[in-house]
C-alpha atoms as a PDB file:
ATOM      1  CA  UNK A   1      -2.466  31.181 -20.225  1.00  0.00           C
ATOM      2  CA  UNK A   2      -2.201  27.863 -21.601  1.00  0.00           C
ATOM      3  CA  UNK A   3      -2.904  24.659 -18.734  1.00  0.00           C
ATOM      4  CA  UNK A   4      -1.762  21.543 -19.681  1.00  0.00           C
ATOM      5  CA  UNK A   5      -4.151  18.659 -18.165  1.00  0.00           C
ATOM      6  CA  UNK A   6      -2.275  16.462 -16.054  1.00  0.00           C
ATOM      7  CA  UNK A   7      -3.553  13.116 -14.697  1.00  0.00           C
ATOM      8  CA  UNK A   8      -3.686  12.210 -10.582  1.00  0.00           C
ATOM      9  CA  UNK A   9      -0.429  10.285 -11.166  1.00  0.00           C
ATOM     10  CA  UNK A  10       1.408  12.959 -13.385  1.00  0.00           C
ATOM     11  CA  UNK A  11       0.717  15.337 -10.446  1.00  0.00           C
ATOM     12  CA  UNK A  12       1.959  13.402  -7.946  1.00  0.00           C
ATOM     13  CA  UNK A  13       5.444  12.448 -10.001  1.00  0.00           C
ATOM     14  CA  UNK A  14       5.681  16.077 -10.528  1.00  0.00           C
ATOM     15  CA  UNK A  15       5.465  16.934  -7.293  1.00  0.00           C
ATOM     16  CA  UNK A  16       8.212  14.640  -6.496  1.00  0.00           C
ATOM     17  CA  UNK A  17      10.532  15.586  -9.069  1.00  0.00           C
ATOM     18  CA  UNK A  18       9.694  19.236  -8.121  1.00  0.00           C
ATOM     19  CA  UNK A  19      10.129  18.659  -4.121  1.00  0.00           C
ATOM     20  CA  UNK A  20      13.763  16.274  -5.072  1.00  0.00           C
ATOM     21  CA  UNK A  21      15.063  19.480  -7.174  1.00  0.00           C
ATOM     22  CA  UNK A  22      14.510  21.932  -4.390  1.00  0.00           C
ATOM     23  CA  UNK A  23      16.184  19.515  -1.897  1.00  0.00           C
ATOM     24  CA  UNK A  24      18.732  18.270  -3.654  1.00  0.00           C
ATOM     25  CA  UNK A  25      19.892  20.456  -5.979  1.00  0.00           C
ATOM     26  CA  UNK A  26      23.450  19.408  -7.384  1.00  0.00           C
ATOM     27  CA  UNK A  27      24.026  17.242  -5.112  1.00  0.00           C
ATOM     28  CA  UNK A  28      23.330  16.250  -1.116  1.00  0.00           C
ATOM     29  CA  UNK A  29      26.615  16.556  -0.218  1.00  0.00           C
ATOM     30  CA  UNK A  30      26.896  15.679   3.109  1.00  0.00           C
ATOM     31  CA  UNK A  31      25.843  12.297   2.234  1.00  0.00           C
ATOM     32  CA  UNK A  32      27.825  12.026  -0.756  1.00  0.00           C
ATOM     33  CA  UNK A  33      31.160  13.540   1.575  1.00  0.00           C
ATOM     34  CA  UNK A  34      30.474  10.391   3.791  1.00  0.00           C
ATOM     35  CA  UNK A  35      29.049   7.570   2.887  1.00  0.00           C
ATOM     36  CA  UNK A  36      30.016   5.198   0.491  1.00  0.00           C
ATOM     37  CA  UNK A  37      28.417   4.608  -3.284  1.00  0.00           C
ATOM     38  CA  UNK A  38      27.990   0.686  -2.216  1.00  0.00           C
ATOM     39  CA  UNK A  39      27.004   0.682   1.226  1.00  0.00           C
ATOM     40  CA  UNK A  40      23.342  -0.838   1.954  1.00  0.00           C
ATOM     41  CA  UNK A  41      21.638  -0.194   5.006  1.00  0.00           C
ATOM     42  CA  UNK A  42      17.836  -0.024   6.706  1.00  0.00           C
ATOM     43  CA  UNK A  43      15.535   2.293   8.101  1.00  0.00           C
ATOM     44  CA  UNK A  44      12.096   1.956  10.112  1.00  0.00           C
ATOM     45  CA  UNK A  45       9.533   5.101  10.375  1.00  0.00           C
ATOM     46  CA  UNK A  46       8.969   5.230  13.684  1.00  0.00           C
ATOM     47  CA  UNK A  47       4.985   6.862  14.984  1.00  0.00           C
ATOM     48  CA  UNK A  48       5.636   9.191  17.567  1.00  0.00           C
ATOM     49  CA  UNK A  49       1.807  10.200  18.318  1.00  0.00           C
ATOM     50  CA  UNK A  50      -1.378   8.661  18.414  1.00  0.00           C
ATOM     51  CA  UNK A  51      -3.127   9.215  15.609  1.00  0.00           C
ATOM     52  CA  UNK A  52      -4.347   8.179  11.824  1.00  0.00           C
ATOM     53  CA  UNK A  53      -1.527   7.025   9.345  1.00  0.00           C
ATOM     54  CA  UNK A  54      -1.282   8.142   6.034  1.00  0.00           C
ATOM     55  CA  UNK A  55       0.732   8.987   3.344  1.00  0.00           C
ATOM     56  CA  UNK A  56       2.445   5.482   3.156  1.00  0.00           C
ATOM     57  CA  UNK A  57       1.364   4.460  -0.417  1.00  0.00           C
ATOM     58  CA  UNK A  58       3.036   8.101  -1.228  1.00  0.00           C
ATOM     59  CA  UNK A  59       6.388   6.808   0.512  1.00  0.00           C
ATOM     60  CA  UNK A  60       6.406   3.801  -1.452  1.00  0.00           C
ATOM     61  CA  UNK A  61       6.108   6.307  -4.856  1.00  0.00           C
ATOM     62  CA  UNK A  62       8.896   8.489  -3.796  1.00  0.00           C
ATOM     63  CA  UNK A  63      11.275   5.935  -2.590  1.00  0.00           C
ATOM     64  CA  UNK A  64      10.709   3.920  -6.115  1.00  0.00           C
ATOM     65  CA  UNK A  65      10.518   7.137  -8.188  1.00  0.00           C
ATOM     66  CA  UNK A  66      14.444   7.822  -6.225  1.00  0.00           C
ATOM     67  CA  UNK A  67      15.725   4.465  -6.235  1.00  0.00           C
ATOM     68  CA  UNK A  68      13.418   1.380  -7.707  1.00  0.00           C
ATOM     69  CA  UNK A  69      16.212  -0.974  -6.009  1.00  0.00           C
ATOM     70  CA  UNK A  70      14.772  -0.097  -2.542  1.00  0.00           C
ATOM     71  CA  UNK A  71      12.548  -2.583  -1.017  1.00  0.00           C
ATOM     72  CA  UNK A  72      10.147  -1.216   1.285  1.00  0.00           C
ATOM     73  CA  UNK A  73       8.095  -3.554   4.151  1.00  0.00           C
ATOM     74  CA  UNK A  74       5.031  -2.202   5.215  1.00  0.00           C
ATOM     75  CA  UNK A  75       3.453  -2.996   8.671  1.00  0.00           C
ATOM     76  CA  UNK A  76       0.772  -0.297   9.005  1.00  0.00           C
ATOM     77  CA  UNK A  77      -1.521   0.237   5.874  1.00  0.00           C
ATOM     78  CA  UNK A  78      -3.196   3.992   5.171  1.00  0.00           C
ATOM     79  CA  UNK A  79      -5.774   4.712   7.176  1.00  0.00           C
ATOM     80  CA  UNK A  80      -4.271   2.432  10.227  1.00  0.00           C
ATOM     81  CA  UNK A  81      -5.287   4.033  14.275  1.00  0.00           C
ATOM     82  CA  UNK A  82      -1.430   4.643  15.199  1.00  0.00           C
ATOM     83  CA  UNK A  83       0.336   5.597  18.518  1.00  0.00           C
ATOM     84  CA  UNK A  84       3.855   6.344  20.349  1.00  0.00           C
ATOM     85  CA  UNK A  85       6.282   3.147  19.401  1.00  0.00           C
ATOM     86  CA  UNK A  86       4.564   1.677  16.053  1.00  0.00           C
ATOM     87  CA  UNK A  87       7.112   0.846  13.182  1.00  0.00           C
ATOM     88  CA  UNK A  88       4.942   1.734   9.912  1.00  0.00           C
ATOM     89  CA  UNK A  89       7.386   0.291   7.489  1.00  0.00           C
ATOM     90  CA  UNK A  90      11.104  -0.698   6.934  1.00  0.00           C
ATOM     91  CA  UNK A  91      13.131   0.376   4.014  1.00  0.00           C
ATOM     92  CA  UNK A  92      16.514  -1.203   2.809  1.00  0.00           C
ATOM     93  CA  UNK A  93      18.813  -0.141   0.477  1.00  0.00           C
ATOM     94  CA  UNK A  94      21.712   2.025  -0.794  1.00  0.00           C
ATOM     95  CA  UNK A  95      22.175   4.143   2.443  1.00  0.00           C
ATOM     96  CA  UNK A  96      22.530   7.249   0.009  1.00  0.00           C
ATOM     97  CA  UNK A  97      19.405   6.851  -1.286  1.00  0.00           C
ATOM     98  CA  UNK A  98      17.653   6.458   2.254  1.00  0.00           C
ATOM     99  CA  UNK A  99      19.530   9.522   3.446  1.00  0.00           C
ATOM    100  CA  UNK A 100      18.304  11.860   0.138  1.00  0.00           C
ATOM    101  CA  UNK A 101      14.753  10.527   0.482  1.00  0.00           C
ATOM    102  CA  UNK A 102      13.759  10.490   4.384  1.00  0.00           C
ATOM    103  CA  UNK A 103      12.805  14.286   4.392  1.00  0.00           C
ATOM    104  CA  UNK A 104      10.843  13.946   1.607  1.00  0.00           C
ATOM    105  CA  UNK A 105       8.873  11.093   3.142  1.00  0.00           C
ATOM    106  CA  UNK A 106       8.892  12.841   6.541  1.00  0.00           C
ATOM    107  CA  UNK A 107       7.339  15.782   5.021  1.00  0.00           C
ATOM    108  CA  UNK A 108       4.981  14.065   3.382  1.00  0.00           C
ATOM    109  CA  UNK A 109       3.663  11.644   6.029  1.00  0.00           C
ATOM    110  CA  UNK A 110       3.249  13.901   8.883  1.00  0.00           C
ATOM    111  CA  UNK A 111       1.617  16.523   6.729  1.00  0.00           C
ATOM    112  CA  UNK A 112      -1.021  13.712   5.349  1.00  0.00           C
ATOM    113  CA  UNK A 113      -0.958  11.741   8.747  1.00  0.00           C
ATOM    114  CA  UNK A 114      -1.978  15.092  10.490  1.00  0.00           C
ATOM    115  CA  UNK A 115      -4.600  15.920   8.138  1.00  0.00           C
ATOM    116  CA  UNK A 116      -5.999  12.202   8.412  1.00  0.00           C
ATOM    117  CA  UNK A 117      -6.339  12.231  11.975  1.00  0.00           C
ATOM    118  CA  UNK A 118      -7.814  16.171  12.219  1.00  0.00           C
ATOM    119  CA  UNK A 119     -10.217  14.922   9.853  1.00  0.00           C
ATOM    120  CA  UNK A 120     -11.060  11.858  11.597  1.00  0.00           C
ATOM    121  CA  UNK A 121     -11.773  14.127  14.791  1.00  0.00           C
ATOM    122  CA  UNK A 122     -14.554  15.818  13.356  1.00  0.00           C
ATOM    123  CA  UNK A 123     -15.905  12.468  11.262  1.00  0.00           C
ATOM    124  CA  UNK A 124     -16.377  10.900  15.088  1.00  0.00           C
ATOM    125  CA  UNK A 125     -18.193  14.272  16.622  1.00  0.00           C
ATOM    126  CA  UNK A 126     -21.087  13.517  13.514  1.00  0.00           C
ATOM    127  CA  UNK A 127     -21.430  10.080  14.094  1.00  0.00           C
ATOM    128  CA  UNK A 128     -25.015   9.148  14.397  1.00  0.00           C
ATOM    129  CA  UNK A 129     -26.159  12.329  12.702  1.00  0.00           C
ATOM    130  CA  UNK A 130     -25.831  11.584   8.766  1.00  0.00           C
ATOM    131  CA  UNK A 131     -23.890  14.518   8.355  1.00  0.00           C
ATOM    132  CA  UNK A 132     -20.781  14.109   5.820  1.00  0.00           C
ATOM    133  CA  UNK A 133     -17.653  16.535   6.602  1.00  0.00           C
ATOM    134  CA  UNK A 134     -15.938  17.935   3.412  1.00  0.00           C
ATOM    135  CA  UNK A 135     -12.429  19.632   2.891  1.00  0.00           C
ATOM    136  CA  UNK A 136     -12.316  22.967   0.850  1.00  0.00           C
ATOM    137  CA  UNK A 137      -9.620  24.353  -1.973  1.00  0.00           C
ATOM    138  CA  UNK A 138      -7.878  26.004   0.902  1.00  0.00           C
ATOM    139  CA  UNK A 139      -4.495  23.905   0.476  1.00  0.00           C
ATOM    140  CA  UNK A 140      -0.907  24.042  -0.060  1.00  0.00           C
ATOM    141  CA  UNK A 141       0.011  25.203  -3.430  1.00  0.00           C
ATOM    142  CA  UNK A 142       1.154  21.831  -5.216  1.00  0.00           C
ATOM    143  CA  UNK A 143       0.047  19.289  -2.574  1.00  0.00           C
ATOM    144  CA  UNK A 144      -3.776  19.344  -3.308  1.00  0.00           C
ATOM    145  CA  UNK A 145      -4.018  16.088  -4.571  1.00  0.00           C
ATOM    146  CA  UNK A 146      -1.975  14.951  -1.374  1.00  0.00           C
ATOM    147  CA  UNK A 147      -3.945  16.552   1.063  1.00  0.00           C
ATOM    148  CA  UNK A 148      -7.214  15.865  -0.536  1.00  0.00           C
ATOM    149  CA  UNK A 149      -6.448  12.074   0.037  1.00  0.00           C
ATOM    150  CA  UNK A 150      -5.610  12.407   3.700  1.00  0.00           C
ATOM    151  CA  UNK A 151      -8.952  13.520   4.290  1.00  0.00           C
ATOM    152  CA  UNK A 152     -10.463  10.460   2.514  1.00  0.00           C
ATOM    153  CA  UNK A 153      -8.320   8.105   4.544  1.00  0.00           C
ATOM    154  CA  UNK A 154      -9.220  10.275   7.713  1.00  0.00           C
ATOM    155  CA  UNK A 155     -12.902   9.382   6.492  1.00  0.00           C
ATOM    156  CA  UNK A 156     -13.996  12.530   5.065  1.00  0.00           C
ATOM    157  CA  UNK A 157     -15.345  13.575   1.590  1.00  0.00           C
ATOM    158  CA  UNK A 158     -13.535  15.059  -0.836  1.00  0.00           C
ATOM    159  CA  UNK A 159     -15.522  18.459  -2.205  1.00  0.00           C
ATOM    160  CA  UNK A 160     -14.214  19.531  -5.590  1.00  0.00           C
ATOM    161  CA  UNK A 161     -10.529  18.349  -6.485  1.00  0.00           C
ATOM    162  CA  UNK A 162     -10.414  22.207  -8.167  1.00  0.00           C
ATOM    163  CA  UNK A 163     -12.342  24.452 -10.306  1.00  0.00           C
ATOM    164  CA  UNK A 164     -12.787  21.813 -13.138  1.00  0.00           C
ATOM    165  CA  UNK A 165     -15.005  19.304 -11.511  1.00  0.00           C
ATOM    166  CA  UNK A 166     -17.869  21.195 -10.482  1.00  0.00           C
ATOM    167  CA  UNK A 167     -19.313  24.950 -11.050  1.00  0.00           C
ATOM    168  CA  UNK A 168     -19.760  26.326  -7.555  1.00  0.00           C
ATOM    169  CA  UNK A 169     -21.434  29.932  -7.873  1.00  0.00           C
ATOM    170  CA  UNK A 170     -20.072  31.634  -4.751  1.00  0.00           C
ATOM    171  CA  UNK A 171     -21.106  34.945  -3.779  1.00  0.00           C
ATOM    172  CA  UNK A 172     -18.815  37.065  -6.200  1.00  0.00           C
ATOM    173  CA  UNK A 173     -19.592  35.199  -9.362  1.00  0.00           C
ATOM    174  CA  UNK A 174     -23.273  35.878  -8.217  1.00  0.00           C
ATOM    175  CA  UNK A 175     -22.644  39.544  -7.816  1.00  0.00           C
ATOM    176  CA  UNK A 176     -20.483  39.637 -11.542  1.00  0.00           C
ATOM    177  CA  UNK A 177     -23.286  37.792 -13.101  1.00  0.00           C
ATOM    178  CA  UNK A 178     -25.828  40.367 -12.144  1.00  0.00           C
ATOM    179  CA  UNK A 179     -27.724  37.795  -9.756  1.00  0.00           C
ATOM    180  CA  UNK A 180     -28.454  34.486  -8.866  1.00  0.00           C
ATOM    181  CA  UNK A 181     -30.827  33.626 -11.237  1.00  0.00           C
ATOM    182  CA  UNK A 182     -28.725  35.091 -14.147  1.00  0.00           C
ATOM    183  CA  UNK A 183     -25.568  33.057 -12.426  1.00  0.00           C
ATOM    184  CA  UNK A 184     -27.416  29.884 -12.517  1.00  0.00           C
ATOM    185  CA  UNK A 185     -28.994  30.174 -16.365  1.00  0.00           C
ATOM    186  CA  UNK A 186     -25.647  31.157 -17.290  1.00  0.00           C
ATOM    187  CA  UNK A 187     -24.087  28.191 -15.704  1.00  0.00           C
ATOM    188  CA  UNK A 188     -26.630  25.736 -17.758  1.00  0.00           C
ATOM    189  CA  UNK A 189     -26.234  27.742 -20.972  1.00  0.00           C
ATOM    190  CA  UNK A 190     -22.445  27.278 -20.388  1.00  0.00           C
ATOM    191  CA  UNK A 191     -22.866  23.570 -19.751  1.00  0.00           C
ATOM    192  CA  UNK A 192     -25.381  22.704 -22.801  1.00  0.00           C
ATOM    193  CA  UNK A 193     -22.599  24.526 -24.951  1.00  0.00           C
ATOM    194  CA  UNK A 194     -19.595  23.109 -24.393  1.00  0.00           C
ATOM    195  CA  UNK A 195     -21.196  19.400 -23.907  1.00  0.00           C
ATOM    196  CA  UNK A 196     -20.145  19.674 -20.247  1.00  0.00           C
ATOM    197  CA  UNK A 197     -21.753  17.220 -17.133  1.00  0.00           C
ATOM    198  CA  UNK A 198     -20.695  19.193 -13.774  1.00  0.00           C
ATOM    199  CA  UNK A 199     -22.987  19.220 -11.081  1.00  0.00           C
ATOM    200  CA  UNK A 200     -23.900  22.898  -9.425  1.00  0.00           C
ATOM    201  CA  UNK A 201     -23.823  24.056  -6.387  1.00  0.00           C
ATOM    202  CA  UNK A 202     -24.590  27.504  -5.481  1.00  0.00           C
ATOM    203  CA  UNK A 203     -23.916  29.942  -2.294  1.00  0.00           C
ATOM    204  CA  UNK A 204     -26.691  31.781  -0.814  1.00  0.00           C
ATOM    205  CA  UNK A 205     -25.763  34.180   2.254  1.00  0.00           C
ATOM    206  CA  UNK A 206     -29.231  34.501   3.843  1.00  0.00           C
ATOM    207  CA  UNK A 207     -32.537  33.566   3.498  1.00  0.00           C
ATOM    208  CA  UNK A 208     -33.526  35.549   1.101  1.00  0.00           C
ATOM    209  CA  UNK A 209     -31.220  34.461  -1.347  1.00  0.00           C
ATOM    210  CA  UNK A 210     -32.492  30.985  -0.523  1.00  0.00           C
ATOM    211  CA  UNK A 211     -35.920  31.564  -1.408  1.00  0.00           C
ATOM    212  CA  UNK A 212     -34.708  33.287  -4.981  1.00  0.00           C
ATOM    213  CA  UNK A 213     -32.473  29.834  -5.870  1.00  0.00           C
ATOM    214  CA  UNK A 214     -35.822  28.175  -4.818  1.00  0.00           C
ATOM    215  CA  UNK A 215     -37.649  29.707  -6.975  1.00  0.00           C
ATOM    216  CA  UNK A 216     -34.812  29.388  -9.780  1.00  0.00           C
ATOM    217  CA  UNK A 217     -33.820  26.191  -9.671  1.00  0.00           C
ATOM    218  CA  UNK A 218     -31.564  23.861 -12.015  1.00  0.00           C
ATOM    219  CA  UNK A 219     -28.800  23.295  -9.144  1.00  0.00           C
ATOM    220  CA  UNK A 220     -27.695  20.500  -7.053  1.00  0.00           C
ATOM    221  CA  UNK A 221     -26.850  21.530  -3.567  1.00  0.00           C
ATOM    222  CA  UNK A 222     -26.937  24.923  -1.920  1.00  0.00           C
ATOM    223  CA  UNK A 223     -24.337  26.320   0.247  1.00  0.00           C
ATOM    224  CA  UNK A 224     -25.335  28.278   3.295  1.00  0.00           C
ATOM    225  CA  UNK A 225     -22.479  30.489   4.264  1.00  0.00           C
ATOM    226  CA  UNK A 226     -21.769  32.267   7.491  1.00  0.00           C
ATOM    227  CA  UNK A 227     -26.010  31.318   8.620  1.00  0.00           C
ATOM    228  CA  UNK A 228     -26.608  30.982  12.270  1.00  0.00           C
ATOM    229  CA  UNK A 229     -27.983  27.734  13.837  1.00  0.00           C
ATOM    230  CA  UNK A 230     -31.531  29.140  14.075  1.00  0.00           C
ATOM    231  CA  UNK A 231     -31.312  30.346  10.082  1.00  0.00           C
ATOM    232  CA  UNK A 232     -29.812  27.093   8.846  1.00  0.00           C
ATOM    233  CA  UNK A 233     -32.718  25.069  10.357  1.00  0.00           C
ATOM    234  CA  UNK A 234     -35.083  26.790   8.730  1.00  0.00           C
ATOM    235  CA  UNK A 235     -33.233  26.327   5.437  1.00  0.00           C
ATOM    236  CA  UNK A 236     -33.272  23.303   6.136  1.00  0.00           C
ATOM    237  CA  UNK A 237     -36.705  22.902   5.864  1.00  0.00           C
ATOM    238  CA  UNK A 238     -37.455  25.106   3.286  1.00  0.00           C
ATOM    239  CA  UNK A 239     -35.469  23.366   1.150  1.00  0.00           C
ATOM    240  CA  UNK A 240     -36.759  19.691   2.708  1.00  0.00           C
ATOM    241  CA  UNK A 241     -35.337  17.220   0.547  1.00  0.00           C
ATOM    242  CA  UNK A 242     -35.451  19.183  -2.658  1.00  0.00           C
ATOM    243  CA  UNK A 243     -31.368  19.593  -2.865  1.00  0.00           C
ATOM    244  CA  UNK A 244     -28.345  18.352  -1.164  1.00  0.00           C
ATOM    245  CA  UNK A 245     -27.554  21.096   2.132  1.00  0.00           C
ATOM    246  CA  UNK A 246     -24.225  22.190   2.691  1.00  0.00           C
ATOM    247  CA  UNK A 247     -23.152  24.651   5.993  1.00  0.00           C
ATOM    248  CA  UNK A 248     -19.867  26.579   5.358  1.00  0.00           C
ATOM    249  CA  UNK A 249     -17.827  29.294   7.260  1.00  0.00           C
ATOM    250  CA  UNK A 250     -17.092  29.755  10.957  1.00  0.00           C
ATOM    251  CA  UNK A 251     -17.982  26.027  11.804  1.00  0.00           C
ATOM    252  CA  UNK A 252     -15.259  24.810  14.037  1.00  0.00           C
ATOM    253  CA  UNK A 253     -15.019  21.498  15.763  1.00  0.00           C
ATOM    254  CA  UNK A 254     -16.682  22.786  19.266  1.00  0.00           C
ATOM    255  CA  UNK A 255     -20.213  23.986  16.887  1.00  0.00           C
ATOM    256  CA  UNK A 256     -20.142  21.340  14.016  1.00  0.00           C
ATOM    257  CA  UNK A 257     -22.228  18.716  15.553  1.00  0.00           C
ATOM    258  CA  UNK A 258     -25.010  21.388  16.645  1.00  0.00           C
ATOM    259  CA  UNK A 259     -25.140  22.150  12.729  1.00  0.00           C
ATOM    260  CA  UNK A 260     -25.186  18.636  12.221  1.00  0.00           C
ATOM    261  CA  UNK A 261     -27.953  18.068  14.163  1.00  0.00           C
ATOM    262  CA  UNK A 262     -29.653  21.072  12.033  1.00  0.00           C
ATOM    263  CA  UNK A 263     -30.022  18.325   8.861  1.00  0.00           C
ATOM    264  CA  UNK A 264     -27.700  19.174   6.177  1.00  0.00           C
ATOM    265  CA  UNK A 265     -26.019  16.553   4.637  1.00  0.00           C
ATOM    266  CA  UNK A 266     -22.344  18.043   4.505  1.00  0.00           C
ATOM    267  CA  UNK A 267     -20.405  20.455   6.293  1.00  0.00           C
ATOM    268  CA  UNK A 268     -17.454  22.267   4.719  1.00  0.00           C
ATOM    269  CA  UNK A 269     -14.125  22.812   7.425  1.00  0.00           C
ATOM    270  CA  UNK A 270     -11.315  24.807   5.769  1.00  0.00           C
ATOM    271  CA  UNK A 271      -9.239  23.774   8.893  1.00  0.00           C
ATOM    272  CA  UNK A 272      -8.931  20.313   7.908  1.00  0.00           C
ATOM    273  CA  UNK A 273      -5.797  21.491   5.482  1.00  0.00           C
ATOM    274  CA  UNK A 274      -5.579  24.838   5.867  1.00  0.00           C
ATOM    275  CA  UNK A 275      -4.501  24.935   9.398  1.00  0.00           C
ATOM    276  CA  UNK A 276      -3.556  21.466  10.639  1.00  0.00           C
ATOM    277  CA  UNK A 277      -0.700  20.266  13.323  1.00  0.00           C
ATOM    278  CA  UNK A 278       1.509  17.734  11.498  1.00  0.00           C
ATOM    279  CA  UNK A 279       1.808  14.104  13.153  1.00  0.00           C
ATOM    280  CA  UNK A 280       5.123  13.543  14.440  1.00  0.00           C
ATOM    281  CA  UNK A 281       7.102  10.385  13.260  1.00  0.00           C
ATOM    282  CA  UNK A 282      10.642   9.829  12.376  1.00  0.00           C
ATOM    283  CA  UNK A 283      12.693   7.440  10.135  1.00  0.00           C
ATOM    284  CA  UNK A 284      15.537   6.204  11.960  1.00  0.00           C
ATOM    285  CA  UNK A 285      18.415   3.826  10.991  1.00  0.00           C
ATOM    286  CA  UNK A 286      18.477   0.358  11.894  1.00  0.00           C
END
């Protein structure tokens, strides 16, 4: 199968185009039964919930990429602490063009907004510790890139964007390879021939496996999946400084800051995307 490379912003325009086509179709014709070609009107996106804001540069895309006669007035930037009663923005224009774009919008702000603020959650339980939370690959089909930049404006750090930016050797491309040491030689010889700069991580399941990729070498960071507290402190310090630490599986929000306090530098939380209440907000005529 042939993948074409697509750029940050070709994604995103895709996505809109794509999202438009399934909501629109020929034609929204409840709107278009009612309301006339010429009439002009305004809307305000109203926060219904405390929480972080995001997704509002996003709006500003889809409204333009729909109608670049709209003029939208933002009061509440990315990123912004939000509660009940807070305009975000206003948007004015062809009423037709509000009414075929709010869902859109909707969709995509309380999806991001509710990422944003689960993310900033666990960001404020590590405070203090020097522990970094990351997101995973375990999002929506399509709205990666989307979701990916909710957790940076929730204050996380963005892992791998997908399989292209970095070689992570989890525990089935281990087993294929034959072992760890023959995943991670494998990995470089791959690398050196196709003039390729990706860092390495790799994903050891106990402590054994640690001490093998210690012996090994040639990677970056090392994942410990699914280790107890007691197990990933004394990774911890086995490793001591030598690579960057990463704690994955079964972490949830009530045990992260005890494997925080542990020492590794980032801890990976699938439930920032994969599982996350969306912020409620609505966009309501003026």
């Amino acid at each position: 199968m042939d993948i074409k490379i697509l750029s940050p912003d070709e994604l995103i325009d895709r996505l809109i185009d794509l999202s438009f086509a399934e909501d629109i179709g020929d034609g929204d014709h409840t709107t278009l039964s009612c309301i006339p070609p010429d009439e002009m009107g305004k809307s305000r996106l109203l926060i219904k919930e405390t929480g972080v804001l995001a997704g509002v540069a996003i709006a500003r895309r889809i409204f333009m990429r729909f109608d670049p006669e709209m003029q939208m007035t933002v009061f509440l930037d990315d990123g912004s602490q939000v509660k009940y009663g807070d305009v975000a923005f206003t948007i004015e224009g062809r009423v037709r063009s509000i009414l075929q774009t709010e869902r859109l919008v909707l969709n995509v702000m309380q999806r991001m907004s509710g990422i944003a603020t689960t993310t900033n959650r666990y960001v404020k339980a590590l405070e203090g510790t020097g522990t970094r939370v990351l997101d995973t690959r375990k999002t929506t089909p399509g709205m990666r890139i989307l979701e990916k930049e909710a957790v940076r404006i929730g204050g996380g750090v963005n892992h791998r964007i997908g399989l292209f930016d970095m070689i992570l050797l989890k525990d089935n491309h281990v087993d294929f390879a034959g072992g760890i040491r023959q995943a991670i030689m494998s990995a470089h010889d791959y690398l050196a021939d196709n003039d390729k700069d990706l860092k390495i991580e790799i994903e050891v399941r106990n402590l054994a496996e640690l001490e093998e990729v210690l012996h090994t070498g040639g990677v970056n960071r090392i994942m410990l999946d699914n280790f107890d507290l007691k197990n990933t402190r004394e990774a911890v310090r086995r490793i001591a400084g030598r690579y960057e630490t990463e704690s994955s599986g079964g972490i949830t929000f009530d045990t992260i800051r005890d494997y925080a306090e542990c020492g590794v530098d980032f801890i990976s939380v699938g439930a920032l995307t994969h599982s996350v209440k969306s912020l409620d907000m609505s966009l309501k005529a003026i």
